[in-house]
N, C-alpha and C. Protein backbone atom coordinates (compact mmCIF):
# COMPACT_ATOMS: atom_id res chain seq x y z
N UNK A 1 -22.41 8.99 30.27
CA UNK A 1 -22.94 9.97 29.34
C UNK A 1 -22.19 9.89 27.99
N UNK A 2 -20.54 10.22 27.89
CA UNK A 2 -20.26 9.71 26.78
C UNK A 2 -20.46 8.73 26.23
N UNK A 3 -19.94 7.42 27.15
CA UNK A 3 -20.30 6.21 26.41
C UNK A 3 -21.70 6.35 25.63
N UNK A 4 -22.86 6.43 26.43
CA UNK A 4 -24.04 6.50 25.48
C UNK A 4 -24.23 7.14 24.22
N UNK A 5 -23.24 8.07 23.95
CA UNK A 5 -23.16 9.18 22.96
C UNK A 5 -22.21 7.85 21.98
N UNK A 6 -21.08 7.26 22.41
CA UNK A 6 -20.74 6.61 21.41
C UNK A 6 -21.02 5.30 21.09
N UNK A 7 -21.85 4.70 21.75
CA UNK A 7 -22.03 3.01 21.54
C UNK A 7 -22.76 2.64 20.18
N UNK A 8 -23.42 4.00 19.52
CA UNK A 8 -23.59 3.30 18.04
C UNK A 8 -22.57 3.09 17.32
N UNK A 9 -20.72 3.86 17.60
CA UNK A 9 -20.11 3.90 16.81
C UNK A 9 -19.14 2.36 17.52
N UNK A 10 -19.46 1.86 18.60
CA UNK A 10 -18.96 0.67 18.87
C UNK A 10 -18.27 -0.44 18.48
N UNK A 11 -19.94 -0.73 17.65
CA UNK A 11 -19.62 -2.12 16.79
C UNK A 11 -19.25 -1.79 15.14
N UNK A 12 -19.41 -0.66 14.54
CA UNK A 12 -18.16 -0.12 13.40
C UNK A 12 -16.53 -0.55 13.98
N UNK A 13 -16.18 0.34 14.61
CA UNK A 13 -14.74 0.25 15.68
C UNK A 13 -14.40 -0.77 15.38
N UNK A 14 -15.32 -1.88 16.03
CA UNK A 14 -14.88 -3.58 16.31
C UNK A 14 -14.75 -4.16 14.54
N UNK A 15 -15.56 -3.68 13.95
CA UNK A 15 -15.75 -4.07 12.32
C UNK A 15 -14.58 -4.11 12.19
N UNK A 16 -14.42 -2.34 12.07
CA UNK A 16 -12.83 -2.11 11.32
C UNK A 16 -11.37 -2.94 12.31
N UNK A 17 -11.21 -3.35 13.34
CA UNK A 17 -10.22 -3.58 13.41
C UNK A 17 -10.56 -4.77 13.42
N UNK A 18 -11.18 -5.80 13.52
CA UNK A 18 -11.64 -7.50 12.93
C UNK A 18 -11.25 -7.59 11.46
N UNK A 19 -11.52 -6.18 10.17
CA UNK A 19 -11.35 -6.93 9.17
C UNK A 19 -9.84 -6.52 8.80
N UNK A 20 -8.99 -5.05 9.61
CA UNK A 20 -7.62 -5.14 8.88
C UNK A 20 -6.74 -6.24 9.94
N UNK A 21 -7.33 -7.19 10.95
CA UNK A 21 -6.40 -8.36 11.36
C UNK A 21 -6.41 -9.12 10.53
N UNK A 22 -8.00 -9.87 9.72
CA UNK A 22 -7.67 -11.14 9.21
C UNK A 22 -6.78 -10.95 7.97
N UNK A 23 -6.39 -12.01 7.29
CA UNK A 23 -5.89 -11.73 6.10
C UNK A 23 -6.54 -11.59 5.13
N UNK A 24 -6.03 -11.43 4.27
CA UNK A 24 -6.57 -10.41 2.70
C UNK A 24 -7.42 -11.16 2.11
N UNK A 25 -8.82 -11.11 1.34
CA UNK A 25 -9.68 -11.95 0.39
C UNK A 25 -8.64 -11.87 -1.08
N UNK A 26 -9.10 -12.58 -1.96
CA UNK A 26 -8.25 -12.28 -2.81
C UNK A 26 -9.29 -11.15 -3.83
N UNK A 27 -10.41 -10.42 -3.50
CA UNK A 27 -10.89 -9.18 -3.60
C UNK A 27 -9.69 -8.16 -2.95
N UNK A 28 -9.22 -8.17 -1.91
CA UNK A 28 -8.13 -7.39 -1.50
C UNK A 28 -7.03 -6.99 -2.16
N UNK A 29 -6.63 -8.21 -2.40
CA UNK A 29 -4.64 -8.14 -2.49
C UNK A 29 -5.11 -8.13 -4.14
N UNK A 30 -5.89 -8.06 -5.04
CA UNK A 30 -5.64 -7.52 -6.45
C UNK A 30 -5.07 -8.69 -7.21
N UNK A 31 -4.72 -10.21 -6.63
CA UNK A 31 -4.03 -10.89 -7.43
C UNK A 31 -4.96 -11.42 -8.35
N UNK A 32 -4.86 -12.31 -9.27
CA UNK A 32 -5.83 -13.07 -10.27
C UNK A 32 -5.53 -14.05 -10.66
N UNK A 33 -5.94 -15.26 -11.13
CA UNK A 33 -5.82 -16.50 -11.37
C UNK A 33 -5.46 -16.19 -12.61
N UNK A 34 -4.53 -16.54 -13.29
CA UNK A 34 -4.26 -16.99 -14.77
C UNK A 34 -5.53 -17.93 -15.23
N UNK A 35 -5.82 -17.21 -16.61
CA UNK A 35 -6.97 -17.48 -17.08
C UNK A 35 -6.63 -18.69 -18.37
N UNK A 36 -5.07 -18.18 -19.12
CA UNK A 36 -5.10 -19.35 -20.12
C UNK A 36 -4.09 -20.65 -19.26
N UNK A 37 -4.80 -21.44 -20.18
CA UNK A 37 -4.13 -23.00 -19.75
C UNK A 37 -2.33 -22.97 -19.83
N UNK A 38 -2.20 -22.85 -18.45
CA UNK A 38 -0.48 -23.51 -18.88
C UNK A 38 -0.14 -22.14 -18.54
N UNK A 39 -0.34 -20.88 -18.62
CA UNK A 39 0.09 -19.25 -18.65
C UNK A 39 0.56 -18.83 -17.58
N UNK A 40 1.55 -17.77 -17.67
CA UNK A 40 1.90 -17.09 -16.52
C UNK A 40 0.93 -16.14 -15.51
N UNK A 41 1.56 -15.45 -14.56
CA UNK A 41 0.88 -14.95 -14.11
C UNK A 41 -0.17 -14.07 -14.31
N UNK A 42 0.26 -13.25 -15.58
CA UNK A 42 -0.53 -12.65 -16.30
C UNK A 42 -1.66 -13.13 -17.62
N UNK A 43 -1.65 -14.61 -17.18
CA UNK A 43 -2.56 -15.08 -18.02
C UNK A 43 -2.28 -15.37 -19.72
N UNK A 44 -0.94 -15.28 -19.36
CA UNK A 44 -0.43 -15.34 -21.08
C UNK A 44 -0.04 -16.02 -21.04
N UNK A 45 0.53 -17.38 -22.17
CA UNK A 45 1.12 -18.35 -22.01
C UNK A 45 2.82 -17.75 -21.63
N UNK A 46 3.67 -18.90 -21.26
CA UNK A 46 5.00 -18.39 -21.19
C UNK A 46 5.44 -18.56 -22.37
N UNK A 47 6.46 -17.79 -22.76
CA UNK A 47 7.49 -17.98 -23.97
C UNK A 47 9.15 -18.30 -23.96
N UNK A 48 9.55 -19.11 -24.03
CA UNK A 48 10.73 -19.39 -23.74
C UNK A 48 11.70 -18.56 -24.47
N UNK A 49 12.63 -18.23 -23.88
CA UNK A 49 13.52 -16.78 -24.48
C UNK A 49 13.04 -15.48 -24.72
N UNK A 50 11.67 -15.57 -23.97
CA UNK A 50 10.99 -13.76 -24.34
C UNK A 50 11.14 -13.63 -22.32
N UNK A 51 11.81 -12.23 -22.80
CA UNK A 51 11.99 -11.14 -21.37
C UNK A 51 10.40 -10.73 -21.37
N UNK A 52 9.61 -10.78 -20.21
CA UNK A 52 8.49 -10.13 -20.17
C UNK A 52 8.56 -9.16 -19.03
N UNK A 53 8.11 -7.67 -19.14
CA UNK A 53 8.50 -6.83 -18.14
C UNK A 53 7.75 -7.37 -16.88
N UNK A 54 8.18 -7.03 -15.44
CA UNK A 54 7.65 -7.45 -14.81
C UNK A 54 6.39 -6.86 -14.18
N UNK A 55 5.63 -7.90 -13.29
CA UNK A 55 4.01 -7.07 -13.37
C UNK A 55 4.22 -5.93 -11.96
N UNK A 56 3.39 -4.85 -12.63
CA UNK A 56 2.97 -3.56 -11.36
C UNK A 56 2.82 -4.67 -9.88
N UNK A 57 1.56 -5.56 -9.65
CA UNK A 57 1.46 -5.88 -8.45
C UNK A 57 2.46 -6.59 -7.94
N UNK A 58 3.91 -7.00 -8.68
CA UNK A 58 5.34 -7.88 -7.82
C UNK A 58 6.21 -6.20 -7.43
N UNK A 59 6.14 -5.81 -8.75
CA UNK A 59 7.39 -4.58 -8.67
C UNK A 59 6.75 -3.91 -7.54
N UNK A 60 5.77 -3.29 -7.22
CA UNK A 60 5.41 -2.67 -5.98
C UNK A 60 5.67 -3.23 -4.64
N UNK A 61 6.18 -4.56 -4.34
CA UNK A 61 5.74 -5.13 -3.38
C UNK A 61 7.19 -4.28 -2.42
N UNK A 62 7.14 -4.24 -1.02
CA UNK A 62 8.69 -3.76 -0.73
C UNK A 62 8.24 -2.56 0.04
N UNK A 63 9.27 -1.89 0.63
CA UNK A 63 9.61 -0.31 1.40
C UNK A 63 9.88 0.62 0.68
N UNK A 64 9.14 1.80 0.70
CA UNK A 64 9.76 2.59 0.10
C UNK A 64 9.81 3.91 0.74
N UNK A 65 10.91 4.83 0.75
CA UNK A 65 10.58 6.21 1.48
C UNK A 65 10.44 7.38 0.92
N UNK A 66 10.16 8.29 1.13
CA UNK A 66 10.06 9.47 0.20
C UNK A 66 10.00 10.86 1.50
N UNK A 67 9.47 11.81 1.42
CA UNK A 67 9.12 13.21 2.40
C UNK A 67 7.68 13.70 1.88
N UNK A 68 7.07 13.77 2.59
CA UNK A 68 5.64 14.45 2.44
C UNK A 68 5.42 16.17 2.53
N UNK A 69 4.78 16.51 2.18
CA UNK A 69 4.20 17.56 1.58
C UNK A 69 5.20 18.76 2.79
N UNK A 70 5.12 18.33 4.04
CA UNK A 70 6.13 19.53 5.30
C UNK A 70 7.40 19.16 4.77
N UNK A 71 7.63 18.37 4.20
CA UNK A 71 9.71 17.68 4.49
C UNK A 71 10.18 16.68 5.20
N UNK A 72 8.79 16.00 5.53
CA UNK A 72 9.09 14.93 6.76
C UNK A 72 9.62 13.85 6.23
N UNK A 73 10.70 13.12 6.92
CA UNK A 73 10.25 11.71 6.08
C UNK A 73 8.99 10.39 6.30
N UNK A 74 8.76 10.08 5.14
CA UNK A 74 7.79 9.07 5.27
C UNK A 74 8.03 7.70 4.80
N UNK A 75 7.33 6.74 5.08
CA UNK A 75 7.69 5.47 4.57
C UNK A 75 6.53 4.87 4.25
N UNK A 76 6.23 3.99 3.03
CA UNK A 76 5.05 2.99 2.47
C UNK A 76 5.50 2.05 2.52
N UNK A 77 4.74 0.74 2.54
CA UNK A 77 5.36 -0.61 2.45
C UNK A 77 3.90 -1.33 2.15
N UNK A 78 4.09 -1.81 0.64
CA UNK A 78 3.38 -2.44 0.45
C UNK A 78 3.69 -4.02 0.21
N UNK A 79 2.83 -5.00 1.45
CA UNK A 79 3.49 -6.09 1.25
C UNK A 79 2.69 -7.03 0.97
N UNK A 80 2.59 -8.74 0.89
CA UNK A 80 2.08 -9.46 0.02
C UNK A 80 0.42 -9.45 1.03
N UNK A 81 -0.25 -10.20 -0.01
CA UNK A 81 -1.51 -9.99 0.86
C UNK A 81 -2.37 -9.11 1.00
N UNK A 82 -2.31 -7.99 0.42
CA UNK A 82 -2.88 -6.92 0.82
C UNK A 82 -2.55 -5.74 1.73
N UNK A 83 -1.54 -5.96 1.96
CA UNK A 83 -1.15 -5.52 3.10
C UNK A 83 -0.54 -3.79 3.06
N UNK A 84 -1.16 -3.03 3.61
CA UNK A 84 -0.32 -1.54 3.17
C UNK A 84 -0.21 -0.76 4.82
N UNK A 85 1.30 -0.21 4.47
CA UNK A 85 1.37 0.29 5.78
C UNK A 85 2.07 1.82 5.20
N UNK A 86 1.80 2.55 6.00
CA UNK A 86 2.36 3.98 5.56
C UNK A 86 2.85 4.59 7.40
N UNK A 87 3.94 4.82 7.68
CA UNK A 87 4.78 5.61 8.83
C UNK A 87 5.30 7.22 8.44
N UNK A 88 5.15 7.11 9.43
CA UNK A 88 6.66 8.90 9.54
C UNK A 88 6.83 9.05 10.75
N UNK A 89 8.58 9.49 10.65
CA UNK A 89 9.18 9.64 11.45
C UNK A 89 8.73 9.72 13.08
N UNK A 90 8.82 9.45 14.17
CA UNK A 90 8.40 9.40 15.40
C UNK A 90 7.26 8.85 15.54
N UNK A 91 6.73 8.12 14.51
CA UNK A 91 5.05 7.74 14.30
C UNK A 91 5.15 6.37 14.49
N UNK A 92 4.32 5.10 14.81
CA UNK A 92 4.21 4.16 14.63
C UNK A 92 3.53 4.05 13.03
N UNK A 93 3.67 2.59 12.38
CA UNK A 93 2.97 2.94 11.41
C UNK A 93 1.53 2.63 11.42
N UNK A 94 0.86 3.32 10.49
CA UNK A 94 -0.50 3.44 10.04
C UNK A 94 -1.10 2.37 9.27
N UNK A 95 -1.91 1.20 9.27
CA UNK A 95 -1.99 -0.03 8.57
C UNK A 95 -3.18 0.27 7.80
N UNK A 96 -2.93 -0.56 6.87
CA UNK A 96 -4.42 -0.11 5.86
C UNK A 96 -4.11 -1.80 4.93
N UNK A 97 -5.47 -1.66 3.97
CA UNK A 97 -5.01 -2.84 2.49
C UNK A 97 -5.65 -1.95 1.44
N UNK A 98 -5.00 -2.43 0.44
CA UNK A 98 -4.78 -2.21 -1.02
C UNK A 98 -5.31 -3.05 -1.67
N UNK A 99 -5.56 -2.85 -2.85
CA UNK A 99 -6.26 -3.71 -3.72
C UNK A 99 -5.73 -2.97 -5.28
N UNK A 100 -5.83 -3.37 -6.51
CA UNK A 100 -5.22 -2.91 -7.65
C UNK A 100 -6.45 -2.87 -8.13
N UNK A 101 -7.05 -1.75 -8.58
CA UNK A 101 -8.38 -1.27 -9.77
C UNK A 101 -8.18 -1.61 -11.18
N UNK A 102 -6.94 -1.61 -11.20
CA UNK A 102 -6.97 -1.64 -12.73
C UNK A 102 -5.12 -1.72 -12.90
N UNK A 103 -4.48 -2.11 -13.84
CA UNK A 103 -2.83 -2.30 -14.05
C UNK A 103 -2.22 -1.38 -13.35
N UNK A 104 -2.47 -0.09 -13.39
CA UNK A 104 -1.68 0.89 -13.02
C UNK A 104 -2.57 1.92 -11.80
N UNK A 105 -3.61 1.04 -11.17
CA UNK A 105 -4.43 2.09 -9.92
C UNK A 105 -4.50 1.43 -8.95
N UNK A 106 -4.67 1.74 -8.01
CA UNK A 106 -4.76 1.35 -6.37
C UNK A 106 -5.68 2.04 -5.84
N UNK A 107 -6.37 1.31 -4.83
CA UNK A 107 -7.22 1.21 -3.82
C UNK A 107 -7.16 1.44 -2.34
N UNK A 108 -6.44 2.32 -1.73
CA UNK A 108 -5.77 2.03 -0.30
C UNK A 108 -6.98 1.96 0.74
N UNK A 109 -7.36 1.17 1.52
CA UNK A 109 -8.47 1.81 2.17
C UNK A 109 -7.51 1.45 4.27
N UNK A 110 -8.24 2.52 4.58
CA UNK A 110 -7.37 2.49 6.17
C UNK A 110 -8.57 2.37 7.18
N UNK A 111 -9.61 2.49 6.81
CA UNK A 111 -10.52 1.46 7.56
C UNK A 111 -12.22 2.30 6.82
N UNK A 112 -13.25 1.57 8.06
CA UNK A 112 -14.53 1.36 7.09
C UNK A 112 -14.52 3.76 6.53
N UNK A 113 -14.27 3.96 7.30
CA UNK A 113 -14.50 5.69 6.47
C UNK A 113 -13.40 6.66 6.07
N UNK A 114 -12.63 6.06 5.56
CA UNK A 114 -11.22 6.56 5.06
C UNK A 114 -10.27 5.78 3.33
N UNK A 115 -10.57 5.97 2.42
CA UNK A 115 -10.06 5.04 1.55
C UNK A 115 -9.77 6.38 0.39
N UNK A 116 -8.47 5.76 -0.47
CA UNK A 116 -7.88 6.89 -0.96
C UNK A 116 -7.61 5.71 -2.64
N UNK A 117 -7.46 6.72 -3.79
CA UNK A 117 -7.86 5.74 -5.24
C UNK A 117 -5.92 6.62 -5.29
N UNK A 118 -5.06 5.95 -5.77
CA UNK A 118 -3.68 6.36 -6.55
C UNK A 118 -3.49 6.00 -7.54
N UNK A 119 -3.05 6.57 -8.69
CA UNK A 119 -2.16 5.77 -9.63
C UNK A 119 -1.29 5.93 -9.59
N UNK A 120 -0.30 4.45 -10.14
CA UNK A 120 1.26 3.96 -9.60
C UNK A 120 1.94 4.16 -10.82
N UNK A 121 3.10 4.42 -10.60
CA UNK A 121 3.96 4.29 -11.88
C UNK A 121 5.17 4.17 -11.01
N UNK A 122 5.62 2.73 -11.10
CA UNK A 122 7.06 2.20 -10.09
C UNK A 122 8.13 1.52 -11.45
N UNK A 123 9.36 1.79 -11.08
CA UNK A 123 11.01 0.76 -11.93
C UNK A 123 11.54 0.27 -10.18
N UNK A 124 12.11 -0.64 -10.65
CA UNK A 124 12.70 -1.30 -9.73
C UNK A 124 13.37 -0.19 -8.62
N UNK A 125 13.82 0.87 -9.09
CA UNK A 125 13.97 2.14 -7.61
C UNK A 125 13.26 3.06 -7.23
N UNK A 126 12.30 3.23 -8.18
CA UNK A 126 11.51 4.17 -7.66
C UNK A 126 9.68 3.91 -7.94
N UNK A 127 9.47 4.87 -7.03
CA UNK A 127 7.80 4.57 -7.05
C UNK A 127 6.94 6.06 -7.09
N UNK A 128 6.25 5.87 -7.46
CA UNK A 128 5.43 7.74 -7.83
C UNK A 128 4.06 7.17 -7.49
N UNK A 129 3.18 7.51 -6.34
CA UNK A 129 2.02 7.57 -6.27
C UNK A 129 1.45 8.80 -6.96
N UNK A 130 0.08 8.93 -7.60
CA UNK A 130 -0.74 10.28 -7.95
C UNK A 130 -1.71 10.08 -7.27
N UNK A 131 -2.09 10.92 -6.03
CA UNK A 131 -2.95 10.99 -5.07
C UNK A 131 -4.24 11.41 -5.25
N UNK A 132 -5.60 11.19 -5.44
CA UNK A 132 -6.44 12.05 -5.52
C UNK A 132 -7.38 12.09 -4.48
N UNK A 133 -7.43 12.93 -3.58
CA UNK A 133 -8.18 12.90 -2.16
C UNK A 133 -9.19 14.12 -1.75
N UNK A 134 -10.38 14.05 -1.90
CA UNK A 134 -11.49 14.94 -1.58
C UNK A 134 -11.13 16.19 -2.77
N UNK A 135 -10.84 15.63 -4.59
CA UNK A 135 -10.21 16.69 -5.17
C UNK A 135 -9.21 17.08 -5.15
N UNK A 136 -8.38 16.98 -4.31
CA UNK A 136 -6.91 17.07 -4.40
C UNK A 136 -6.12 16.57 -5.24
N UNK A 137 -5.01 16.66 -6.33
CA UNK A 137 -4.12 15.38 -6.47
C UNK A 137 -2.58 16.03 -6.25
N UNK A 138 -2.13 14.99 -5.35
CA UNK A 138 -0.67 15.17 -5.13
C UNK A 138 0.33 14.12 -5.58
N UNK A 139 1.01 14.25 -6.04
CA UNK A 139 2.30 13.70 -6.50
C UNK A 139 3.21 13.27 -5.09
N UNK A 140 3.66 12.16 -5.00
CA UNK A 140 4.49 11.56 -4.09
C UNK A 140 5.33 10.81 -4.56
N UNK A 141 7.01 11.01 -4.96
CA UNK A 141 8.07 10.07 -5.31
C UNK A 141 8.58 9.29 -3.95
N UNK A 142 8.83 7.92 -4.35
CA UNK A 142 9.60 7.42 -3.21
C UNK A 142 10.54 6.45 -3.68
N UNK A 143 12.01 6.29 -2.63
CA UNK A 143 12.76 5.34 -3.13
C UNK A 143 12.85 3.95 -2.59
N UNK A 144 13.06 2.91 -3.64
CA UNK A 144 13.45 1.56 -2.78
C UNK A 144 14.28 1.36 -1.60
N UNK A 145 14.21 0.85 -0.54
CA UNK A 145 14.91 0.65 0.79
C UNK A 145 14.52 -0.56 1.35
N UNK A 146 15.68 -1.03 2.15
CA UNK A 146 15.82 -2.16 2.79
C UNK A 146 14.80 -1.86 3.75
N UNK A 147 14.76 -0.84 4.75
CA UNK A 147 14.45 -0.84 6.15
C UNK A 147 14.62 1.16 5.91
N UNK A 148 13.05 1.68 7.07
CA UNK A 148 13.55 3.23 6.71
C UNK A 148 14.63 3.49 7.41
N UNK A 149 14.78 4.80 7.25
CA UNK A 149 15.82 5.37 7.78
C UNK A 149 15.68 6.03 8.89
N UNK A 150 14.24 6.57 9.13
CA UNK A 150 14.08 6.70 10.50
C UNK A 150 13.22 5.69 11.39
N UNK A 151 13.27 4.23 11.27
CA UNK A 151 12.96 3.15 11.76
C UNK A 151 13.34 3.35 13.49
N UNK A 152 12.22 3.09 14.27
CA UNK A 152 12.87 2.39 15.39
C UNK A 152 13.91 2.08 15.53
N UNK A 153 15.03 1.92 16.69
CA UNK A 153 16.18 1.42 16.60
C UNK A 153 16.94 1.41 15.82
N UNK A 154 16.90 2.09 14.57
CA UNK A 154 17.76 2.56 13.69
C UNK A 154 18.37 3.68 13.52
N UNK A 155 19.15 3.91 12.26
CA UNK A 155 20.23 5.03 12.65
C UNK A 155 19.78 6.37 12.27
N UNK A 156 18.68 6.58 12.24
CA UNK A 156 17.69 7.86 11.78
C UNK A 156 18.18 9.09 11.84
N UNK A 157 18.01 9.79 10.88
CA UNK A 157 19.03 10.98 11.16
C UNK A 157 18.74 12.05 12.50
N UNK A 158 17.45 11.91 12.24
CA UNK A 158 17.01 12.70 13.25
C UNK A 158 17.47 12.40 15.01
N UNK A 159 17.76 11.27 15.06
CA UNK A 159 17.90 10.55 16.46
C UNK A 159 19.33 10.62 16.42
N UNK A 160 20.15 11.20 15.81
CA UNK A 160 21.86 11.19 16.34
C UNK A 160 21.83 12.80 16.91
């Protein structure tokens, strides 16, 4: 009886977890081909002795933790590929991909009926998502980290 109630939602199910295994299209992961001849990543030529700041989609790449809206801690990790994972504490993490809209926006989507638009503003320690979700927008700071702090097998505060 249930089953019959859910077998239209079946082959969605199977969708969504077939497309966050394979790896990323490069529609996904936001990267782009350098467009001028000879240019860096950003499509500009290089300049020898010019510092160029570095781009949103490298500086983001990495762990970062912060506390969510109760006090919990949480952790993001956005890694190459597309790849986005978001945890908290006692949680396994939550997998999703990302994609970049535009220099400074993101795309998170966590499968086919769940996808969330942020804008980023990250320096090498810190990272600030601006959330906007069904009207909502929330502010989320987080800091650079090796590995969280309440990781599995790690020294989590909560677990001493």
């Amino acid at each position: 009886m249930l089953l019959g109630a859910l077998s239209p939602l079946i082959p969605l199910l199977l969708l969504t977890v077939v497309l966050l295994r394979q790896p990323a299209s490069p529609w996904f992961s936001g990267e782009q081909e350098a467009t001028a001849e000879g240019g860096g990543e950003d499509g500009l030529p290089e300049e020898e002795g010019v510092d160029r700041p570095v781009p949103v989609k490298r500086l983001v790449l990495g762990k970062w933790e912060g506390r969510n809206e109760k006090g919990e801690k949480e952790g993001v990790e956005f890694a190459a590929e597309g790849v986005f994972r978001i945890t908290w504490q006692g949680m396994d993490a939550l997998p999703g991909r990302y994609r970049f809209i535009d220099p400074s926006s993101v795309e998170i989507v966590f499968n086919l009926f769940y996808k969330l638009k942020a804008k980023i503003t990250v320096t090498a320690g810190e990272l600030v998502l601006t959330v906007t979700d069904k009207g909502v927008t929330t502010e989320k700071g987080y800091r650079r980290v090796e590995e969280f702090s309440f990781a599995k097998g790690g020294t989590a505060e909560g677990s001493r």
